[in-house]
PDB file of N, CA and C in Angstrom:
ATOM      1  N   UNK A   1     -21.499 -40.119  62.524  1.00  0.00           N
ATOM      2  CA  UNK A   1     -20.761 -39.586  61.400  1.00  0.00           C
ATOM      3  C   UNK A   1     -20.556 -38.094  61.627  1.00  0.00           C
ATOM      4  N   UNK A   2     -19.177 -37.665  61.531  1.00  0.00           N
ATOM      5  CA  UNK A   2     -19.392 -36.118  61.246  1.00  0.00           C
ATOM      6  C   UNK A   2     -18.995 -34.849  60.479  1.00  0.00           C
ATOM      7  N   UNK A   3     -19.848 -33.976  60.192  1.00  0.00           N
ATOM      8  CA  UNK A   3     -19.568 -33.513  58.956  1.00  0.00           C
ATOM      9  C   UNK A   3     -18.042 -33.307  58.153  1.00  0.00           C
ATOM     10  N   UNK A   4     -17.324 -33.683  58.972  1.00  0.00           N
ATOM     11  CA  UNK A   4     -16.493 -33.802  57.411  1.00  0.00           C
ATOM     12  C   UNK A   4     -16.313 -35.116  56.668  1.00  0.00           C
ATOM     13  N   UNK A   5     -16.873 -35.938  57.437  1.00  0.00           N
ATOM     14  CA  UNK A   5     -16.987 -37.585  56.728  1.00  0.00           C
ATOM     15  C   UNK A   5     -18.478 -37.090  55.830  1.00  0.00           C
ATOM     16  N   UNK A   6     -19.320 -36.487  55.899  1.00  0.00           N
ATOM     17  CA  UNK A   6     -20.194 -36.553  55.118  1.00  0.00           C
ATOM     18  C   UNK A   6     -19.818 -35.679  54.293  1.00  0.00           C
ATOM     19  N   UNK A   7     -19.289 -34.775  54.157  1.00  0.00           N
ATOM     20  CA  UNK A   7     -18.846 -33.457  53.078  1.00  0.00           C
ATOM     21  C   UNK A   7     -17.857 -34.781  52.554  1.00  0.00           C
ATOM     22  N   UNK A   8     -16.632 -35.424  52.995  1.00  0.00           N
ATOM     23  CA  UNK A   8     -15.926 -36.095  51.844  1.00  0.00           C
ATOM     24  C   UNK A   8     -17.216 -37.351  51.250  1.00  0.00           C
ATOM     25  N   UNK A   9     -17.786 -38.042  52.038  1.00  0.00           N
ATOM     26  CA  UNK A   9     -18.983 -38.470  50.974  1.00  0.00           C
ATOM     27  C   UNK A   9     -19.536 -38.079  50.487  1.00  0.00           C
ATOM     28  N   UNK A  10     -20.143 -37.048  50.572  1.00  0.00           N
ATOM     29  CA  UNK A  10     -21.064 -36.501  49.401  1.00  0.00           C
ATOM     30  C   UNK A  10     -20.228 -36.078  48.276  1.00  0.00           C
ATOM     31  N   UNK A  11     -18.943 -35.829  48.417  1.00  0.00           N
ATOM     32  CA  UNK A  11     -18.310 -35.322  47.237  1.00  0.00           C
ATOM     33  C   UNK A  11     -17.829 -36.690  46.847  1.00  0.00           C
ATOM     34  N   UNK A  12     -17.830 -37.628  47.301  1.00  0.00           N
ATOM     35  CA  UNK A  12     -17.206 -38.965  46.282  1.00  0.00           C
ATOM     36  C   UNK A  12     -18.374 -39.267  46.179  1.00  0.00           C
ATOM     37  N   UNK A  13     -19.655 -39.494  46.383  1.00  0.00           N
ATOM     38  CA  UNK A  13     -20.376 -39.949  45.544  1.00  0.00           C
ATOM     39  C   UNK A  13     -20.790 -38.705  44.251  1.00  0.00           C
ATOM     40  N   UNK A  14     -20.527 -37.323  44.483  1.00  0.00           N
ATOM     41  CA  UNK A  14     -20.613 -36.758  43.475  1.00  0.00           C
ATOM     42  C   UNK A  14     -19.710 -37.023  42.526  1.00  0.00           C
ATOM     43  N   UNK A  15     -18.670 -37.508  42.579  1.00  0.00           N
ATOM     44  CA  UNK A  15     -18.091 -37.605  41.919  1.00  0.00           C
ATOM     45  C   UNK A  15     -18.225 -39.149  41.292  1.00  0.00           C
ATOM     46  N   UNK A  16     -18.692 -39.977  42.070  1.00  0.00           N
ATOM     47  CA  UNK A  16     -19.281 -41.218  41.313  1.00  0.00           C
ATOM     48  C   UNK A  16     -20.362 -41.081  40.209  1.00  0.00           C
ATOM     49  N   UNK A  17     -21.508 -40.077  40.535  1.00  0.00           N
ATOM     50  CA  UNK A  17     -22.082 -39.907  39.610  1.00  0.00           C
ATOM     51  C   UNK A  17     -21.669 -39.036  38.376  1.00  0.00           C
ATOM     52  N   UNK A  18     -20.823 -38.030  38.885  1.00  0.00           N
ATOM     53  CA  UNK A  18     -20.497 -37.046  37.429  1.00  0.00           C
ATOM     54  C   UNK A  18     -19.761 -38.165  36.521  1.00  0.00           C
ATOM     55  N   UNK A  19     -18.769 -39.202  37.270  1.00  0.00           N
ATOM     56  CA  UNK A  19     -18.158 -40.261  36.181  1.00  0.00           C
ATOM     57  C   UNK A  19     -18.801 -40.966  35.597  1.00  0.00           C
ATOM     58  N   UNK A  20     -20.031 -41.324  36.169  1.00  0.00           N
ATOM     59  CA  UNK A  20     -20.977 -41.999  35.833  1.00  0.00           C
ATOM     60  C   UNK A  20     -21.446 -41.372  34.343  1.00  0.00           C
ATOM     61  N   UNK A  21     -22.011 -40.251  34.863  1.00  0.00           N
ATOM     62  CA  UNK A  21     -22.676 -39.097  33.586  1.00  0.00           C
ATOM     63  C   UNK A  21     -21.494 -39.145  32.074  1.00  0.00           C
ATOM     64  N   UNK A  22     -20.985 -39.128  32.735  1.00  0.00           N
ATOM     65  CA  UNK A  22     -19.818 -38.595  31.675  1.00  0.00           C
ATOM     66  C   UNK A  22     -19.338 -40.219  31.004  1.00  0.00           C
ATOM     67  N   UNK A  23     -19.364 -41.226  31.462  1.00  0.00           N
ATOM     68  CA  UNK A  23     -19.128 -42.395  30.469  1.00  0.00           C
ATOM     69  C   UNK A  23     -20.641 -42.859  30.311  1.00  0.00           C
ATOM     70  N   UNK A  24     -22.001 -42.605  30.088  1.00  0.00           N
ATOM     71  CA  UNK A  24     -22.749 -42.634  29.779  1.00  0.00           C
ATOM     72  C   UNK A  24     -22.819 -41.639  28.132  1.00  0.00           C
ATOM     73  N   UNK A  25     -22.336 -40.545  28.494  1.00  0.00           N
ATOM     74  CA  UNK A  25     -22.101 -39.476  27.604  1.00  0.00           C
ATOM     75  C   UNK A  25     -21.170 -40.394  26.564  1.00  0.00           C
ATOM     76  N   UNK A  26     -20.425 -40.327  27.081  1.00  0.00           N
ATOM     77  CA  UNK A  26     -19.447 -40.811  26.256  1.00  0.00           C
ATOM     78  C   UNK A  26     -19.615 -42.135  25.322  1.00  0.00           C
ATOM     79  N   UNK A  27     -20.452 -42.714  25.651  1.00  0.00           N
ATOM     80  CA  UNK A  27     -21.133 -43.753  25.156  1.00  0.00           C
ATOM     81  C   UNK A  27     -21.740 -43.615  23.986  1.00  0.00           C
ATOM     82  N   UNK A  28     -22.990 -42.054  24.407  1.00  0.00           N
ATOM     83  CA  UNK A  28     -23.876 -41.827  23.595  1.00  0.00           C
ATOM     84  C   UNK A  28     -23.279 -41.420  22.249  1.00  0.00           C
ATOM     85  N   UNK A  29     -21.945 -40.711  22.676  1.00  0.00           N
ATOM     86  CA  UNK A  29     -21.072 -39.779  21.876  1.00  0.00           C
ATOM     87  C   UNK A  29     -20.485 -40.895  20.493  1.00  0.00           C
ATOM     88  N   UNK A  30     -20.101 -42.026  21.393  1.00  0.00           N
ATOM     89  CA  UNK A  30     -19.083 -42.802  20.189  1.00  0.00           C
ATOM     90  C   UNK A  30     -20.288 -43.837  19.704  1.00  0.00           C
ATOM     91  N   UNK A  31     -21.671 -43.708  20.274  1.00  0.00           N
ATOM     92  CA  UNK A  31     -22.593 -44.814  19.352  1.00  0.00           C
ATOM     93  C   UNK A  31     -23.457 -43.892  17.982  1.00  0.00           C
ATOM     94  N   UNK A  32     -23.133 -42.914  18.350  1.00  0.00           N
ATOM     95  CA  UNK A  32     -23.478 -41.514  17.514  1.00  0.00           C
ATOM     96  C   UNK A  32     -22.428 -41.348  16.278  1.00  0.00           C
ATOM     97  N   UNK A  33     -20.971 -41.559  16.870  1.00  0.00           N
ATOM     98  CA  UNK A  33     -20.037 -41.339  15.693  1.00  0.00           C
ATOM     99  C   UNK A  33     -20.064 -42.766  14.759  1.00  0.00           C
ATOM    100  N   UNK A  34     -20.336 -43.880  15.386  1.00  0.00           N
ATOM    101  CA  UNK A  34     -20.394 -44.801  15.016  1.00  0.00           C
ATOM    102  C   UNK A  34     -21.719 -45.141  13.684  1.00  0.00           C
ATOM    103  N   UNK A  35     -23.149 -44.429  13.844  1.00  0.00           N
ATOM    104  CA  UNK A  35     -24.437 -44.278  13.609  1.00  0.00           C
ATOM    105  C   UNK A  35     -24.067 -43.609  11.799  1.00  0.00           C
ATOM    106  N   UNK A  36     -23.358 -42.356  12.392  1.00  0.00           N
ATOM    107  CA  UNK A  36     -22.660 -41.597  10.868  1.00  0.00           C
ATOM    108  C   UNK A  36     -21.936 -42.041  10.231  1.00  0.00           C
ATOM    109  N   UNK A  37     -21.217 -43.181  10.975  1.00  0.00           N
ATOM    110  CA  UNK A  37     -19.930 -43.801   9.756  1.00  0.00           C
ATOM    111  C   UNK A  37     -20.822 -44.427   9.222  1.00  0.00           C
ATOM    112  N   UNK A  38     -21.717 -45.316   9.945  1.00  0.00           N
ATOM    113  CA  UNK A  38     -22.487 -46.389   9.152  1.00  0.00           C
ATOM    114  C   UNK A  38     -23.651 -45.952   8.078  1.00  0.00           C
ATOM    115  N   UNK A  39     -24.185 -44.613   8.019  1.00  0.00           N
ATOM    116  CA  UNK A  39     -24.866 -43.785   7.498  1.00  0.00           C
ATOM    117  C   UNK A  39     -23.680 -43.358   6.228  1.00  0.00           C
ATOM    118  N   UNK A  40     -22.927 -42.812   6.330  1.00  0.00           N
ATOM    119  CA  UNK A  40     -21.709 -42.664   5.617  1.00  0.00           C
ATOM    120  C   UNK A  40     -21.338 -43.527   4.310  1.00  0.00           C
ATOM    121  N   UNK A  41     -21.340 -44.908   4.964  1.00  0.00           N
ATOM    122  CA  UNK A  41     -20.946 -45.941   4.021  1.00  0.00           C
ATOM    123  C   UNK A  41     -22.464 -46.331   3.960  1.00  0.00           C
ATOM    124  N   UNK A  42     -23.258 -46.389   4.106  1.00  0.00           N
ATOM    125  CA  UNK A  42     -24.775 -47.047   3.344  1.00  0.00           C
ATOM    126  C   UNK A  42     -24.904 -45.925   2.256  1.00  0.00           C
ATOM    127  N   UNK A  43     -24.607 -44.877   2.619  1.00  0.00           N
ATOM    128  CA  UNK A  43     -24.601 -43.388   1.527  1.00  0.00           C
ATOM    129  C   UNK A  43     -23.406 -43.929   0.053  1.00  0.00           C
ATOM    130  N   UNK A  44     -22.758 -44.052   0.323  1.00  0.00           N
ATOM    131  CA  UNK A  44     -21.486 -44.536  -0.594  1.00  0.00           C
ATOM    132  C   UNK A  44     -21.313 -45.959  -1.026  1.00  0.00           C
ATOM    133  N   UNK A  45     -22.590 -46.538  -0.426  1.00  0.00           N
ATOM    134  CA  UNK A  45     -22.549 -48.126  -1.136  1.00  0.00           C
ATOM    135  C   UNK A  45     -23.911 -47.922  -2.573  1.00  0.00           C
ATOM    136  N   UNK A  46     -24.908 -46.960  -1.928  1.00  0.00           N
ATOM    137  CA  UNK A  46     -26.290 -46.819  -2.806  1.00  0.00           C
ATOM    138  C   UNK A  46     -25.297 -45.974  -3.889  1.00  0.00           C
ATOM    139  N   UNK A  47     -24.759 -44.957  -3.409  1.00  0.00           N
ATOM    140  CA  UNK A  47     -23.962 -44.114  -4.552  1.00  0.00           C
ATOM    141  C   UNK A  47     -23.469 -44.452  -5.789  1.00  0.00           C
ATOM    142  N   UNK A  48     -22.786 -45.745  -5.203  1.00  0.00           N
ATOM    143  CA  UNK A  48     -21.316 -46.551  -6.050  1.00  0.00           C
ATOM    144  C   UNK A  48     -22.664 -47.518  -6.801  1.00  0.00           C
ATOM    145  N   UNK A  49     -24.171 -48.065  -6.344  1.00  0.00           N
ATOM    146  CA  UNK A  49     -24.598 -48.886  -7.251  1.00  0.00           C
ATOM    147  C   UNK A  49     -25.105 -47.532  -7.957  1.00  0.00           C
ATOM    148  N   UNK A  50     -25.250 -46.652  -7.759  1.00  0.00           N
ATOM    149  CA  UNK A  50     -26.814 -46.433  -8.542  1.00  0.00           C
ATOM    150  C   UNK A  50     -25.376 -45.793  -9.646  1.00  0.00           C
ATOM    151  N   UNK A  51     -24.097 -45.138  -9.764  1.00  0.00           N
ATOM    152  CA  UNK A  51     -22.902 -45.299 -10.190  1.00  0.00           C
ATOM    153  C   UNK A  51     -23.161 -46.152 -11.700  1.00  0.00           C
ATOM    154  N   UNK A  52     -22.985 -47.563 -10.642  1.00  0.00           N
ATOM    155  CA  UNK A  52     -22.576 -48.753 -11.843  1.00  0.00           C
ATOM    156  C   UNK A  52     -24.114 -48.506 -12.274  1.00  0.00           C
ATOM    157  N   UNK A  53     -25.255 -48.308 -12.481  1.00  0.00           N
ATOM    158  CA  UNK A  53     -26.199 -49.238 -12.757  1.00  0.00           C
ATOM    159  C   UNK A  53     -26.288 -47.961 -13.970  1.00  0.00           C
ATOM    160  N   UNK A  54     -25.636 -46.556 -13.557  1.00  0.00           N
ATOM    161  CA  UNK A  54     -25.926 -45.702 -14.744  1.00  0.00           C
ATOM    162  C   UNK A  54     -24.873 -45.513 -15.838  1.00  0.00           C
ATOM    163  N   UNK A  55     -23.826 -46.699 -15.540  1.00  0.00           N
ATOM    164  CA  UNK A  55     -22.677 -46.542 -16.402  1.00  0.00           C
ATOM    165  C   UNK A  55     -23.425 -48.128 -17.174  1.00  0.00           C
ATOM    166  N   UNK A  56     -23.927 -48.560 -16.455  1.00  0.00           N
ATOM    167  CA  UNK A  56     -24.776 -50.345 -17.408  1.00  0.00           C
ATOM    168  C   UNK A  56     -25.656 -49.454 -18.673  1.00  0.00           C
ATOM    169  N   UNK A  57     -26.335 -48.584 -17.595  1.00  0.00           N
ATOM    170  CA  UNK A  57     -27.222 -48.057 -19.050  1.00  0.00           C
ATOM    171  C   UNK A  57     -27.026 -47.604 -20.012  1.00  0.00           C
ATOM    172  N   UNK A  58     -25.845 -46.827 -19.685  1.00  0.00           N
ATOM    173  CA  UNK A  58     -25.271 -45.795 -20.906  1.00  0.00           C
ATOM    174  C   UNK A  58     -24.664 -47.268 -21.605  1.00  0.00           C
ATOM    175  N   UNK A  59     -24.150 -47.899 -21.156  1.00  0.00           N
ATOM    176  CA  UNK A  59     -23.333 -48.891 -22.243  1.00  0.00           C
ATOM    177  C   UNK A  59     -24.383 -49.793 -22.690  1.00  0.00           C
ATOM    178  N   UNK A  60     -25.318 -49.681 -22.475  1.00  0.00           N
ATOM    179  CA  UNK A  60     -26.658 -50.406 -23.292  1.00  0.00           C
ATOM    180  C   UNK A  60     -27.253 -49.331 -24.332  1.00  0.00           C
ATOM    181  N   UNK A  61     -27.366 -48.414 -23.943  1.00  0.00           N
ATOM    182  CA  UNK A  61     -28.082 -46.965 -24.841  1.00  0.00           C
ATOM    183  C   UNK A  61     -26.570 -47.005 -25.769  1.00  0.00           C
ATOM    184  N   UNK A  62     -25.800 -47.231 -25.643  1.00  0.00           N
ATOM    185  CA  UNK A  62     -24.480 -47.210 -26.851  1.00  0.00           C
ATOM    186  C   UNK A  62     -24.662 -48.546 -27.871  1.00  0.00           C
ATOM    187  N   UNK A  63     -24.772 -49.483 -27.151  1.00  0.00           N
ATOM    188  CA  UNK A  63     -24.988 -50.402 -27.957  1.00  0.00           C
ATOM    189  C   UNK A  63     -26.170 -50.759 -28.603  1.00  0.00           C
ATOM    190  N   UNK A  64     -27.071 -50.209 -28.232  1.00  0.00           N
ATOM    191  CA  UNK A  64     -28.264 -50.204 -28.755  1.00  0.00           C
ATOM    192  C   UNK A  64     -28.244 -49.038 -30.739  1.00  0.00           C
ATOM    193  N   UNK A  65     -27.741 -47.910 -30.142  1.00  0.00           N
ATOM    194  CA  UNK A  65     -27.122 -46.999 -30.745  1.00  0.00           C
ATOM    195  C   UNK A  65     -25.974 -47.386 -31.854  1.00  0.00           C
ATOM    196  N   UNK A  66     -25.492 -48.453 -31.338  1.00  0.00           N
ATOM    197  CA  UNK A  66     -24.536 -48.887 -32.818  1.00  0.00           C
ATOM    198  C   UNK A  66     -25.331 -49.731 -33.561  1.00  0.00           C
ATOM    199  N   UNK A  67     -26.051 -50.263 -33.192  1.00  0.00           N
ATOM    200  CA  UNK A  67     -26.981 -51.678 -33.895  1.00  0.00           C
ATOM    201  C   UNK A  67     -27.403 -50.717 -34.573  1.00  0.00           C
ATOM    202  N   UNK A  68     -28.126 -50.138 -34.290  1.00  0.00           N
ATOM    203  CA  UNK A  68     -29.098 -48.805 -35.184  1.00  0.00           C
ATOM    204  C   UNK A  68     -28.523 -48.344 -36.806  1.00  0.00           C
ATOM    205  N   UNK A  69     -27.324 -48.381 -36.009  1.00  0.00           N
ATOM    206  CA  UNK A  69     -26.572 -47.443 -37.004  1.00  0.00           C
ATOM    207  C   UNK A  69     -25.806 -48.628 -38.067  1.00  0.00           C
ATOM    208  N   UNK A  70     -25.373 -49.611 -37.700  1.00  0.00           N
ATOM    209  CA  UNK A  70     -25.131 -50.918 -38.321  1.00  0.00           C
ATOM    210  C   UNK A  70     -26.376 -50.861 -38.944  1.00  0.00           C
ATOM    211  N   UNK A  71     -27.248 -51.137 -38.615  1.00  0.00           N
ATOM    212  CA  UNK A  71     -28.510 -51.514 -39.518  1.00  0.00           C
ATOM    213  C   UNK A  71     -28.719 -49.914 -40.508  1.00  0.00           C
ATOM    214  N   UNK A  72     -28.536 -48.555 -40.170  1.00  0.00           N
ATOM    215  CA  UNK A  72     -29.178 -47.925 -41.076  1.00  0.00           C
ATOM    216  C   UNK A  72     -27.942 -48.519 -42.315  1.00  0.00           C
ATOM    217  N   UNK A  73     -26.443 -48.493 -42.191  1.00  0.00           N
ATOM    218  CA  UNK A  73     -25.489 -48.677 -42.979  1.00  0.00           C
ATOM    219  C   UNK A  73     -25.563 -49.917 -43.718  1.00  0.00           C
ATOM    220  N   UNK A  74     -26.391 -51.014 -43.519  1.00  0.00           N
ATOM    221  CA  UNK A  74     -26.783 -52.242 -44.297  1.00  0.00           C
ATOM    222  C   UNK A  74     -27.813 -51.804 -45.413  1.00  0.00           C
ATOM    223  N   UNK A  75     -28.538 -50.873 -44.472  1.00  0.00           N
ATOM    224  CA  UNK A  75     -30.234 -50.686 -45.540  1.00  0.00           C
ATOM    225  C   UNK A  75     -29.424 -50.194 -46.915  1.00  0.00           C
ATOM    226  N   UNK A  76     -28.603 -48.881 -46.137  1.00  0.00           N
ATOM    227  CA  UNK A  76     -28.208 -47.963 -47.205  1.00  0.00           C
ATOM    228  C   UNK A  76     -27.179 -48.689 -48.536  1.00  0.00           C
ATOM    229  N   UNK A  77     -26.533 -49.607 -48.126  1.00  0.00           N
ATOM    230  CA  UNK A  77     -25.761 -50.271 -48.688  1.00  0.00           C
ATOM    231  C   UNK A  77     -26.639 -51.015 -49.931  1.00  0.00           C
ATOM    232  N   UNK A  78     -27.759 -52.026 -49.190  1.00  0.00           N
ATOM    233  CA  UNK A  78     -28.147 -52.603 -49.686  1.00  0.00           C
ATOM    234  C   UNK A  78     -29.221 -52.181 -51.119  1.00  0.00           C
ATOM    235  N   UNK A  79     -30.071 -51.215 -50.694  1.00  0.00           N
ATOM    236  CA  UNK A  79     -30.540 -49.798 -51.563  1.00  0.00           C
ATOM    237  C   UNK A  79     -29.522 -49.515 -52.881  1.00  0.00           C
ATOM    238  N   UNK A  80     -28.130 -49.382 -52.577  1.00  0.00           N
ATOM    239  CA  UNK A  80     -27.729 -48.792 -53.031  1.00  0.00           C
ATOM    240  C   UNK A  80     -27.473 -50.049 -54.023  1.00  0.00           C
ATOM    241  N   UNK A  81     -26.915 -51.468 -54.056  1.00  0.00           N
ATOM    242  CA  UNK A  81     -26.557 -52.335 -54.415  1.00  0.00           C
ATOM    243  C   UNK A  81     -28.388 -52.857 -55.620  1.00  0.00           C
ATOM    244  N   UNK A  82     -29.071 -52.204 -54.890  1.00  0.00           N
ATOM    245  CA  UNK A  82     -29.948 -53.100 -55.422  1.00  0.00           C
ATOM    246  C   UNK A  82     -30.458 -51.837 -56.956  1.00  0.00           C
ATOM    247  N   UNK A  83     -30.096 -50.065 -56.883  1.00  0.00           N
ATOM    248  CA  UNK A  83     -29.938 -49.253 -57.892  1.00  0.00           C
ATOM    249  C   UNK A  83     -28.546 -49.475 -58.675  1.00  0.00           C
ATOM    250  N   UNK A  84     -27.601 -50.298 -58.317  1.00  0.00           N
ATOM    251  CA  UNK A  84     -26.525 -50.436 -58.877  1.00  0.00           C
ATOM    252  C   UNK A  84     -26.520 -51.556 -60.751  1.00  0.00           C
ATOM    253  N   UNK A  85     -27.666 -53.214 -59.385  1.00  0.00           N
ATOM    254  CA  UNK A  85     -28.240 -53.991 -60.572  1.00  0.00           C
ATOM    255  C   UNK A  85     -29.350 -53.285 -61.333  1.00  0.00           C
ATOM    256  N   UNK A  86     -30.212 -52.551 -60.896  1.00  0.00           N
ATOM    257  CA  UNK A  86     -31.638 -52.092 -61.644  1.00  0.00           C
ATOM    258  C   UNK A  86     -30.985 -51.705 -63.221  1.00  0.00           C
ATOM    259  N   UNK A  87     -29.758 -50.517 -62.444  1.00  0.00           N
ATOM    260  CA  UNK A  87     -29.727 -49.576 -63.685  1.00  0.00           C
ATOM    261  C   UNK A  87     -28.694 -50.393 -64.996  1.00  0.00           C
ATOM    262  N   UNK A  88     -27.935 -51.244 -64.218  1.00  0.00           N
ATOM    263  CA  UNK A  88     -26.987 -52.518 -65.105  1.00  0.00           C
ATOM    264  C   UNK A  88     -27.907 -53.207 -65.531  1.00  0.00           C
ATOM    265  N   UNK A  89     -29.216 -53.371 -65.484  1.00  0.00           N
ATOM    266  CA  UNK A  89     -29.664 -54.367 -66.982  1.00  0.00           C
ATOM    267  C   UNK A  89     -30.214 -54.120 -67.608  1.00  0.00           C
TER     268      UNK A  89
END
């Protein structure tokens, strides 16, 4: 062999390995971008429940909140209905 067959081999296998390096890289690169999308949307799926689960509550703390108030407006009614007969007989 002589050196210029080994100078062009050594530079194609350098260059086998830098391609090498570099779609290894590149690998790491798009299983990485891939890692954040999926991080991304697990972020925006917990978001969107914990979302609904605090719009469930509030519409339970509302309805809970009208019953209340239905019931103070019966008592008061009824109170009032029952000083209405006292003082009529």
């Amino acid at each position: 062999m002589t050196s210029a067959n080994s100078v062009d081999g050594l530079a194609t296998m350098t260059s086998v390995v830098t391609s090498s390096e570099s779609a290894v890289g590149s690998r790491h690169s798009a299983k990485k971008r891939w890692s954040q999308q999926e991080a991304t949307v697990h972020q925006q799926t917990v978001l969107g429940v914990s979302a609904k689960r605090c719009r469930l509550h509030k519409l339970i703390r509302q309805r809970f909140a009208l019953a209340l108030k239905i019931q103070q407006m019966v008592c008061a009614l009824v109170k009032q209905q029952a000083t209405v007969h006292s003082a009529g007989s």
